[in-house]
N, C-alpha and C. Protein backbone atom coordinates (compact mmCIF):
# COMPACT_ATOMS: atom_id res chain seq x y z
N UNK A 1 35.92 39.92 55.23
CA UNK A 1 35.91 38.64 54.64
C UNK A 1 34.54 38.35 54.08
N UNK A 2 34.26 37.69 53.05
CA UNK A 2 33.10 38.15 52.36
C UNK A 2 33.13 36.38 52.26
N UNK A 3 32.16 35.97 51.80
CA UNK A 3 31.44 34.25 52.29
C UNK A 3 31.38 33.82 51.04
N UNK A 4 32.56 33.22 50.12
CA UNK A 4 32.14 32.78 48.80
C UNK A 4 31.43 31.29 48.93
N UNK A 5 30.58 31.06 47.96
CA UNK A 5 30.20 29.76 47.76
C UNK A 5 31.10 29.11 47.01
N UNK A 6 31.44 28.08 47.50
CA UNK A 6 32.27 26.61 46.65
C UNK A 6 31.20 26.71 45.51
N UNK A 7 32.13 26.58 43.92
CA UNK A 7 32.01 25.95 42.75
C UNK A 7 30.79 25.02 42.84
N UNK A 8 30.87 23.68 43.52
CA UNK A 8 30.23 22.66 43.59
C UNK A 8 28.58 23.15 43.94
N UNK A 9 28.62 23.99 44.88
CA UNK A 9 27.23 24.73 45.83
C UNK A 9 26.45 25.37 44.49
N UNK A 10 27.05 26.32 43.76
CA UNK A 10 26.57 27.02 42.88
C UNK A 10 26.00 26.26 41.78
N UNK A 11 26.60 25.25 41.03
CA UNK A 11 26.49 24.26 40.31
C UNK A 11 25.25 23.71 40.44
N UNK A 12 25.19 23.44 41.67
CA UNK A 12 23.97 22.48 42.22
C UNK A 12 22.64 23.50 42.48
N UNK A 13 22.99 24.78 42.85
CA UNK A 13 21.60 25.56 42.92
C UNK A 13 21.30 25.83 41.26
N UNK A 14 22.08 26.21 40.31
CA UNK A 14 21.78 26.18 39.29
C UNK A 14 20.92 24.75 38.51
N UNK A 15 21.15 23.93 39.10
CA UNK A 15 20.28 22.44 38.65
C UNK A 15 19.55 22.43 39.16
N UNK A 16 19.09 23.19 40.35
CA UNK A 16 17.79 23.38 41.26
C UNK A 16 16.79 24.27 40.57
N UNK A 17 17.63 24.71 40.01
CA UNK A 17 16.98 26.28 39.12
C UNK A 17 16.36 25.48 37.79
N UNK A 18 16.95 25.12 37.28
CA UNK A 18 16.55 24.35 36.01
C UNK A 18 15.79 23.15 36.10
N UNK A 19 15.64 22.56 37.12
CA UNK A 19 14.90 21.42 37.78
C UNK A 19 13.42 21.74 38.11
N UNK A 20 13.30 23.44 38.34
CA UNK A 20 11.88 23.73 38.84
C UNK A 20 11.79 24.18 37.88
N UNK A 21 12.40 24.56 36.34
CA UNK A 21 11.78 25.60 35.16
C UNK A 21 11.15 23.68 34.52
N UNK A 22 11.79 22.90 34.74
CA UNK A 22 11.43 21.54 33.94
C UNK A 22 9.81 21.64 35.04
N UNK A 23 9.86 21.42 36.10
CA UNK A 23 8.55 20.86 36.43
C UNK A 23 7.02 22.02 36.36
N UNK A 24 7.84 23.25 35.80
CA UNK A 24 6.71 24.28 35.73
C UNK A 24 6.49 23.87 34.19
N UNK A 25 7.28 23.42 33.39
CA UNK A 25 6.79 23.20 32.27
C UNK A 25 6.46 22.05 32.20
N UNK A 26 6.33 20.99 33.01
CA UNK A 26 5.94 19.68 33.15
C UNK A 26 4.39 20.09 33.11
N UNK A 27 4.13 20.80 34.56
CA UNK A 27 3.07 21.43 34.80
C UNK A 27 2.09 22.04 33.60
N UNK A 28 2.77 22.75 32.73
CA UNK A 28 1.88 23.33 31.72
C UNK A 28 1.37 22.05 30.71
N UNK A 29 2.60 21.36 30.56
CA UNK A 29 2.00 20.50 29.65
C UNK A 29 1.11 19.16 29.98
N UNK A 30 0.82 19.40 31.60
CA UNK A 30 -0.23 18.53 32.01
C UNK A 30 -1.52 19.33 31.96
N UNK A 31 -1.48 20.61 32.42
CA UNK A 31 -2.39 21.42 31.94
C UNK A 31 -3.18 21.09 31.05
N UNK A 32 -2.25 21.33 29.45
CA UNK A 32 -2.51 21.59 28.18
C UNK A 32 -3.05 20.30 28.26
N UNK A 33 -2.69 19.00 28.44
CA UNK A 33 -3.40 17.28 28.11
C UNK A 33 -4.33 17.64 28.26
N UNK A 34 -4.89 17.52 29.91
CA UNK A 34 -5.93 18.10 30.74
C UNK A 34 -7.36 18.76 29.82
N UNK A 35 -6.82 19.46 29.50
CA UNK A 35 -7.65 20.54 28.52
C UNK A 35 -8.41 20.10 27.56
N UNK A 36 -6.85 19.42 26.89
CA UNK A 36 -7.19 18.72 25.52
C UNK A 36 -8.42 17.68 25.81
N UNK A 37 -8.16 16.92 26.62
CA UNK A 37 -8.80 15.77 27.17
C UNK A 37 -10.33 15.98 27.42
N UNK A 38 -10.37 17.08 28.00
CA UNK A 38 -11.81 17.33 28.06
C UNK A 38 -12.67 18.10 27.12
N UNK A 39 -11.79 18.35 26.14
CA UNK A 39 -12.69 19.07 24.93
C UNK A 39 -13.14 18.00 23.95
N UNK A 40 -12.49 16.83 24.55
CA UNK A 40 -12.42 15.50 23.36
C UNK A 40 -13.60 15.08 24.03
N UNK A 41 -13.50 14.82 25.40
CA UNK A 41 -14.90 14.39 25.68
C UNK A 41 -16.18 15.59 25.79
N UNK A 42 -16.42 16.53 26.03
CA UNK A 42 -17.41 17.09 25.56
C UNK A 42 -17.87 16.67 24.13
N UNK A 43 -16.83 16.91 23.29
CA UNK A 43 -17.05 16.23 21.63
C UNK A 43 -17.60 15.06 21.61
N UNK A 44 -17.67 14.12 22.55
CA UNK A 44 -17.88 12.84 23.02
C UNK A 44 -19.17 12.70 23.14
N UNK A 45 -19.38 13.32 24.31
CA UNK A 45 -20.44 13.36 24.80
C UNK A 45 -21.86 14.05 23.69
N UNK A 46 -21.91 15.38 23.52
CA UNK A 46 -22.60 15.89 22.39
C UNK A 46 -22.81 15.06 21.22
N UNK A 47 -21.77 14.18 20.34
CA UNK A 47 -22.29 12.92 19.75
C UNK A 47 -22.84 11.95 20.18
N UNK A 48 -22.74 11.59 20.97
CA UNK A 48 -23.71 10.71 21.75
C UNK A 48 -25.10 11.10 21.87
N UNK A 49 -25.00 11.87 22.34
CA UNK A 49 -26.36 12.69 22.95
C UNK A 49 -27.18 13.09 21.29
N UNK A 50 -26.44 14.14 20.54
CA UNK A 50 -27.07 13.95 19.02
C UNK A 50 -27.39 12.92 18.22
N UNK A 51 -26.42 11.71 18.31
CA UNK A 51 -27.18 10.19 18.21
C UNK A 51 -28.81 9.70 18.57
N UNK A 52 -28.54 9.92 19.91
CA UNK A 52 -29.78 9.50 20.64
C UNK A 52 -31.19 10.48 20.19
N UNK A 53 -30.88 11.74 20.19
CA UNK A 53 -31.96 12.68 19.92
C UNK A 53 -32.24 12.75 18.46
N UNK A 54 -31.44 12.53 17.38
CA UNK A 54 -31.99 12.26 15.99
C UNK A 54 -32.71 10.57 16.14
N UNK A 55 -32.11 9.64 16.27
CA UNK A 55 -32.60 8.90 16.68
C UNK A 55 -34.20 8.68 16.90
N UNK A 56 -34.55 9.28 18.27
CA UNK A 56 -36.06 9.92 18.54
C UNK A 56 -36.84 10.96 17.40
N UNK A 57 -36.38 11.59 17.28
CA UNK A 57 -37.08 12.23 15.87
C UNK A 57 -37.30 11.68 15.12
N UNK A 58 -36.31 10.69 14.26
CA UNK A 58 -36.70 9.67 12.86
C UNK A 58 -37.99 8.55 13.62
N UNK A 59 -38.16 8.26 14.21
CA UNK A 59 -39.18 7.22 14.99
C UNK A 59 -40.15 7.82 14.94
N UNK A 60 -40.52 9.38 15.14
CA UNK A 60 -41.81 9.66 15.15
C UNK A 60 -42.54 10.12 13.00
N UNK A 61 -41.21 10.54 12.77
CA UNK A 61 -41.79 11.01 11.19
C UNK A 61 -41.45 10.52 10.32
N UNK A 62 -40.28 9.70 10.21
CA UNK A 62 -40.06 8.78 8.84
C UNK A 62 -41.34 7.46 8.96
N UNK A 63 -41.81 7.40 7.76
CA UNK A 63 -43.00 5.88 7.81
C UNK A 63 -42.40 4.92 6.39
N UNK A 64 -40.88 5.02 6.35
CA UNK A 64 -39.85 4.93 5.17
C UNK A 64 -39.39 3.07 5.79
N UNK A 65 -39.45 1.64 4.70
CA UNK A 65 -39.06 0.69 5.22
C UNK A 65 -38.50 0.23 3.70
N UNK A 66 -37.33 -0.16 3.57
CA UNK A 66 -36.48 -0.59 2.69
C UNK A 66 -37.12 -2.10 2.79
N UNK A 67 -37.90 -2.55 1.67
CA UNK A 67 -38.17 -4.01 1.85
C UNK A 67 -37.48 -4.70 1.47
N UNK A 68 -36.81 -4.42 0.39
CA UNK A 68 -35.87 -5.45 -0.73
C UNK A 68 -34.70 -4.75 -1.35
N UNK A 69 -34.14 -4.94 -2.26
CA UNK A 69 -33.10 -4.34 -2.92
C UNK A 69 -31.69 -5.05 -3.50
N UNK A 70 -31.90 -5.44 -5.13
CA UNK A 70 -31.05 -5.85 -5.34
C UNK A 70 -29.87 -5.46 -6.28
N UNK A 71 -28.61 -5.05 -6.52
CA UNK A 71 -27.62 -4.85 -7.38
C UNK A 71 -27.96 -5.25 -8.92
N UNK A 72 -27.93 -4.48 -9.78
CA UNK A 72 -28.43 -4.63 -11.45
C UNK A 72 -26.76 -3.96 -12.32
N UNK A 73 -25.87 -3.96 -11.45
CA UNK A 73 -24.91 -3.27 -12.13
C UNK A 73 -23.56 -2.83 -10.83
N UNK A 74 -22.75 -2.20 -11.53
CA UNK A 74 -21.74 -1.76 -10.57
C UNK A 74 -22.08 -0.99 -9.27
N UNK A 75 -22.82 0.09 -10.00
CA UNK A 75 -23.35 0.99 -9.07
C UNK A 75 -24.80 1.55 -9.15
N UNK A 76 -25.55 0.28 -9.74
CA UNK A 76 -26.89 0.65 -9.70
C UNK A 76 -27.66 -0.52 -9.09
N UNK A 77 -28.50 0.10 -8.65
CA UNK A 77 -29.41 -1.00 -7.61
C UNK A 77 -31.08 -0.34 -8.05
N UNK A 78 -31.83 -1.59 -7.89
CA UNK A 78 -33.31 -1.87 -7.71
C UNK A 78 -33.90 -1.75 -6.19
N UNK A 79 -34.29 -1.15 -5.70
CA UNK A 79 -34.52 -1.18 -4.22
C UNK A 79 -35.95 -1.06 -4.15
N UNK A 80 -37.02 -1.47 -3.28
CA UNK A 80 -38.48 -1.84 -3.08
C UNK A 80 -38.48 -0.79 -1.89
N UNK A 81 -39.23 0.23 -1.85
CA UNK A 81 -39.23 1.32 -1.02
C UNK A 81 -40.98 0.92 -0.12
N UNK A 82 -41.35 0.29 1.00
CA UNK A 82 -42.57 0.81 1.43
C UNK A 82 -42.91 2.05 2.31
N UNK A 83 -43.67 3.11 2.17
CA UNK A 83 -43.89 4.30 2.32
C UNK A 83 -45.53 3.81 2.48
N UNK A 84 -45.56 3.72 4.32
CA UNK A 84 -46.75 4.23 4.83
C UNK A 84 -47.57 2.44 4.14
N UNK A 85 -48.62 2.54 2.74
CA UNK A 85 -49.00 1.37 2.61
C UNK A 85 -49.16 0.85 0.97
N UNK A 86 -48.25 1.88 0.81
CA UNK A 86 -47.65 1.64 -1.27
C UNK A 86 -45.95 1.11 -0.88
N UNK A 87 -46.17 0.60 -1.66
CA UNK A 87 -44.68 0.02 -2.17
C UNK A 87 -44.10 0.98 -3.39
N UNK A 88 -42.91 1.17 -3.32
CA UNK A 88 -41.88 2.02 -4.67
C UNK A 88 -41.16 1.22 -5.18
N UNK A 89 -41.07 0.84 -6.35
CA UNK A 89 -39.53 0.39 -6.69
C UNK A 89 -39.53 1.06 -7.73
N UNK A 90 -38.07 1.49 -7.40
CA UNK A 90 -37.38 2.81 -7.14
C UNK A 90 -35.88 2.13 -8.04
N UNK A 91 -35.22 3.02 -8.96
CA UNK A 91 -33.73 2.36 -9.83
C UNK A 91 -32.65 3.54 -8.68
N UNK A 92 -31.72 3.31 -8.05
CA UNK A 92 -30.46 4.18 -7.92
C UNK A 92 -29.74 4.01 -8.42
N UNK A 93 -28.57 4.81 -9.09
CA UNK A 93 -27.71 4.66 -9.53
C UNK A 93 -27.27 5.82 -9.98
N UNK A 94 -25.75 6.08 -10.25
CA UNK A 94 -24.90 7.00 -11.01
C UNK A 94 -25.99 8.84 -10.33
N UNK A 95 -26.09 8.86 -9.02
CA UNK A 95 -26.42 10.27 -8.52
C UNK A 95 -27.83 10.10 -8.61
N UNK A 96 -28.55 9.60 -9.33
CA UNK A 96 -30.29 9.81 -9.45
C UNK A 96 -30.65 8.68 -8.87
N UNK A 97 -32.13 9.48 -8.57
CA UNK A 97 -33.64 8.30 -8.16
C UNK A 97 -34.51 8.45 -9.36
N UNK A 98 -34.76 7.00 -9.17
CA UNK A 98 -36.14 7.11 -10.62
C UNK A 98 -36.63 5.96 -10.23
N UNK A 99 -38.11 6.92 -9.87
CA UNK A 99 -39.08 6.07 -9.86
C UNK A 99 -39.71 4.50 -11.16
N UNK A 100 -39.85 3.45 -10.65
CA UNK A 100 -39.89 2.65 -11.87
C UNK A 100 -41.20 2.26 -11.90
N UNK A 101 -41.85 2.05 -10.58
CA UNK A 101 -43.06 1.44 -10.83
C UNK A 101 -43.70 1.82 -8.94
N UNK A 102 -45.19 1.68 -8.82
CA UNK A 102 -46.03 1.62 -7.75
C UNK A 102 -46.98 1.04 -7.56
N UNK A 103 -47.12 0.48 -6.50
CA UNK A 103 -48.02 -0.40 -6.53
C UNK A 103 -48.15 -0.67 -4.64
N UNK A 104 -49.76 -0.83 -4.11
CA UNK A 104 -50.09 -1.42 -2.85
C UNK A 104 -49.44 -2.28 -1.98
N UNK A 105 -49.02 -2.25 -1.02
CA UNK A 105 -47.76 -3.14 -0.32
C UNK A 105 -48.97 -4.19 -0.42
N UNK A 106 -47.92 -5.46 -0.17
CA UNK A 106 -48.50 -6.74 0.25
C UNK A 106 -49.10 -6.72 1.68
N UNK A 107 -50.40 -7.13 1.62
CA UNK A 107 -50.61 -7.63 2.78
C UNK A 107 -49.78 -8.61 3.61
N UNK A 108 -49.17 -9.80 2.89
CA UNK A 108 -48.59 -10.66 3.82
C UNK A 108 -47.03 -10.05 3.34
N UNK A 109 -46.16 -9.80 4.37
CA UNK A 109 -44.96 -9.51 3.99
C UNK A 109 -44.00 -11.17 3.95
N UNK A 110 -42.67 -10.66 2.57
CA UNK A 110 -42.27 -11.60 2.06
C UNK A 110 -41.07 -12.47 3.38
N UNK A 111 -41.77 -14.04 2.88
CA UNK A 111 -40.83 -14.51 4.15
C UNK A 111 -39.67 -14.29 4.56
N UNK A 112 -38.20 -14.31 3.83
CA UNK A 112 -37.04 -13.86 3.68
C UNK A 112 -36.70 -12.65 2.76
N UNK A 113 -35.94 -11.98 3.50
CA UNK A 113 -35.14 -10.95 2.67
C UNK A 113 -34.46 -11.56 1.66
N UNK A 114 -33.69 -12.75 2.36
CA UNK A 114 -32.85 -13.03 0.98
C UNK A 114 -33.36 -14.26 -0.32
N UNK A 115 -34.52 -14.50 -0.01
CA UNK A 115 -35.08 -15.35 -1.03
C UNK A 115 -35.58 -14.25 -1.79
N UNK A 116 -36.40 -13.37 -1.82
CA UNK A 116 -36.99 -12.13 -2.81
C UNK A 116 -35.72 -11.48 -3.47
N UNK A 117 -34.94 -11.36 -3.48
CA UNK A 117 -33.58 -10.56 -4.57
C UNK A 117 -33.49 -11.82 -5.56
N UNK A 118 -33.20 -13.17 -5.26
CA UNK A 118 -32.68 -14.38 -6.00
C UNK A 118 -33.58 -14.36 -6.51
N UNK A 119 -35.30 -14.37 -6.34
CA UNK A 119 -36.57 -14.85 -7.41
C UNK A 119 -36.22 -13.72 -7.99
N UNK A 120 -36.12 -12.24 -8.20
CA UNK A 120 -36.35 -11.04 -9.14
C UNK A 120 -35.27 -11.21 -9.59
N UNK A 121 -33.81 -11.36 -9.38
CA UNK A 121 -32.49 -11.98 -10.05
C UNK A 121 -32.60 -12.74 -11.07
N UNK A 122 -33.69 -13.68 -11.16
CA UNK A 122 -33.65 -14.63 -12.31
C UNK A 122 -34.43 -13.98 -12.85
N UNK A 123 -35.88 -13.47 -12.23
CA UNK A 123 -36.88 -12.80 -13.50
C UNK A 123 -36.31 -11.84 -14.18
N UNK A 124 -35.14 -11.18 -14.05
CA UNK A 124 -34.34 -10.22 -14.53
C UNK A 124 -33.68 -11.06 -15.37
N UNK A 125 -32.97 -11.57 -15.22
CA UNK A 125 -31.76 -12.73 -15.94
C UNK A 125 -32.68 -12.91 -17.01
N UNK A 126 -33.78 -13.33 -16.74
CA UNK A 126 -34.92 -14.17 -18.16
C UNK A 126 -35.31 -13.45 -18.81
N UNK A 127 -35.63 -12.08 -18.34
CA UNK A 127 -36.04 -10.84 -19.40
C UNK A 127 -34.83 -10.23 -20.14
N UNK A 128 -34.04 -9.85 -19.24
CA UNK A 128 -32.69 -9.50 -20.15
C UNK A 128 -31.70 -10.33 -21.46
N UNK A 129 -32.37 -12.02 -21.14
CA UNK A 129 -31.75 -12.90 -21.86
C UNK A 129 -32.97 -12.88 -23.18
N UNK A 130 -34.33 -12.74 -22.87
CA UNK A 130 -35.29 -12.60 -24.37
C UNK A 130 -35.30 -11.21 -24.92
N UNK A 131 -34.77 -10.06 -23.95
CA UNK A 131 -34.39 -8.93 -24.99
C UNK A 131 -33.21 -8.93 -25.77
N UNK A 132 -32.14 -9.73 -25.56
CA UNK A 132 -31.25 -9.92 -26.25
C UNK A 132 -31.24 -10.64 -27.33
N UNK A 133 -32.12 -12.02 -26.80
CA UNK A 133 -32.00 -12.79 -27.84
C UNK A 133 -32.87 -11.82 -29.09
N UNK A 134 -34.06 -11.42 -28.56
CA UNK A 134 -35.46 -10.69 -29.82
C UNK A 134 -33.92 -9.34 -30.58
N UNK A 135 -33.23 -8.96 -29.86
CA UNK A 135 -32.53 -7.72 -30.86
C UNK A 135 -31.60 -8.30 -31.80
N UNK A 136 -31.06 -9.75 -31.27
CA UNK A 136 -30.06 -10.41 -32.32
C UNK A 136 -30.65 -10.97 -33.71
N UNK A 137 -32.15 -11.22 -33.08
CA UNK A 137 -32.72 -12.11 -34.57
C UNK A 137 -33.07 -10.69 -35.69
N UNK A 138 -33.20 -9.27 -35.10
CA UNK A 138 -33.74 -8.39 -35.71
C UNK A 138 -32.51 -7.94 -36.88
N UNK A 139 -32.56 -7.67 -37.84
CA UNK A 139 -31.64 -7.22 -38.97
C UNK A 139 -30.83 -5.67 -38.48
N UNK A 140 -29.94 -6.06 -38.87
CA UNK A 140 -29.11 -4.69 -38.29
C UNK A 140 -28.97 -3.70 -39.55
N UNK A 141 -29.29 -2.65 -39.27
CA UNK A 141 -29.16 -1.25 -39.90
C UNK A 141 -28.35 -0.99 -40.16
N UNK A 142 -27.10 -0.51 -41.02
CA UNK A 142 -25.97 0.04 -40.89
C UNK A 142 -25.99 1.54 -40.52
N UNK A 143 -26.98 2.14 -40.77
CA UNK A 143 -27.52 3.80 -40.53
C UNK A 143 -27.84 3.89 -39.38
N UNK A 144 -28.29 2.84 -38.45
CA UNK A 144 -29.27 3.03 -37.23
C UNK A 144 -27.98 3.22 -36.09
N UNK A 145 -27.97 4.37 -35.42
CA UNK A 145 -27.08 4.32 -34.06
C UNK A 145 -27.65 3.99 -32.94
N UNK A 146 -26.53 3.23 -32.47
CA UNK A 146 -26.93 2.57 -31.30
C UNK A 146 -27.71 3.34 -29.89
């Protein structure tokens, strides 16, 4: 007489069977998080840390202070560069630097940032409005290209 297992018995070890292939692969894929998780923070961490250490480097060798800087266009700007104890102003725009003018920083630095753009805003406005007006009174060429 040989000992069969009931239908029902077999059934159920087979869901036992498939019940531990689910939690070994549960297992891997806590693994795999696991893993993931800590390669994100190493990545974490190393930016941080490269933050802080460029950081310390620019403090000892840049002597670079953006004093002013105002918009003349879409994508061009006037910016006041002090370097050490000269002042730059400096045109950016469309990929280039060009130097415009140099001159000795101020001894007394200017009270507001945002009052110095509005005074050079108008001295701009007033020069750009008497070069326009001086080219309209001038006779136009029909030969001369623009």
């Amino acid at each position: 007489m040989s000992v069969a297992t009931p239908p029902t018995q077999n059934g159920s070890l087979d869901a036992l069977g498939n019940s531990g292939e689910a939690l070994i692969g549960m297992a891997v894929l806590g693994k795999t998080a696991a893993a993931l998780a800590l390669v994100i923070a190493i990545i974490l961490i190393c930016t941080a840390l490269l933050k802080r250490w460029n950081n310390h480097s620019n403090r000892h060798g840049a002597h670079l202070r953006i004093v002013g800087s105002t918009a003349v266009g879409n994508r061009e700007r006037i910016v006041i560069v002090e370097v050490e104890d000269t002042w730059l102003v400096v045109g950016v725009g469309g990929g280039r630097v060009t130097l415009l003018h140099e001159r000795p920083a101020a001894e007394e630095r200017p009270p507001s940032a945002a009052a110095a753009p509005s005074r050079f805003s108008q001295s701009l406005s007033k020069a750009l409005a008497t070069h326009r007006r001086r080219d309209s009174s001038a006779p136009s060429d029909p030969h001369q290209t623009p």
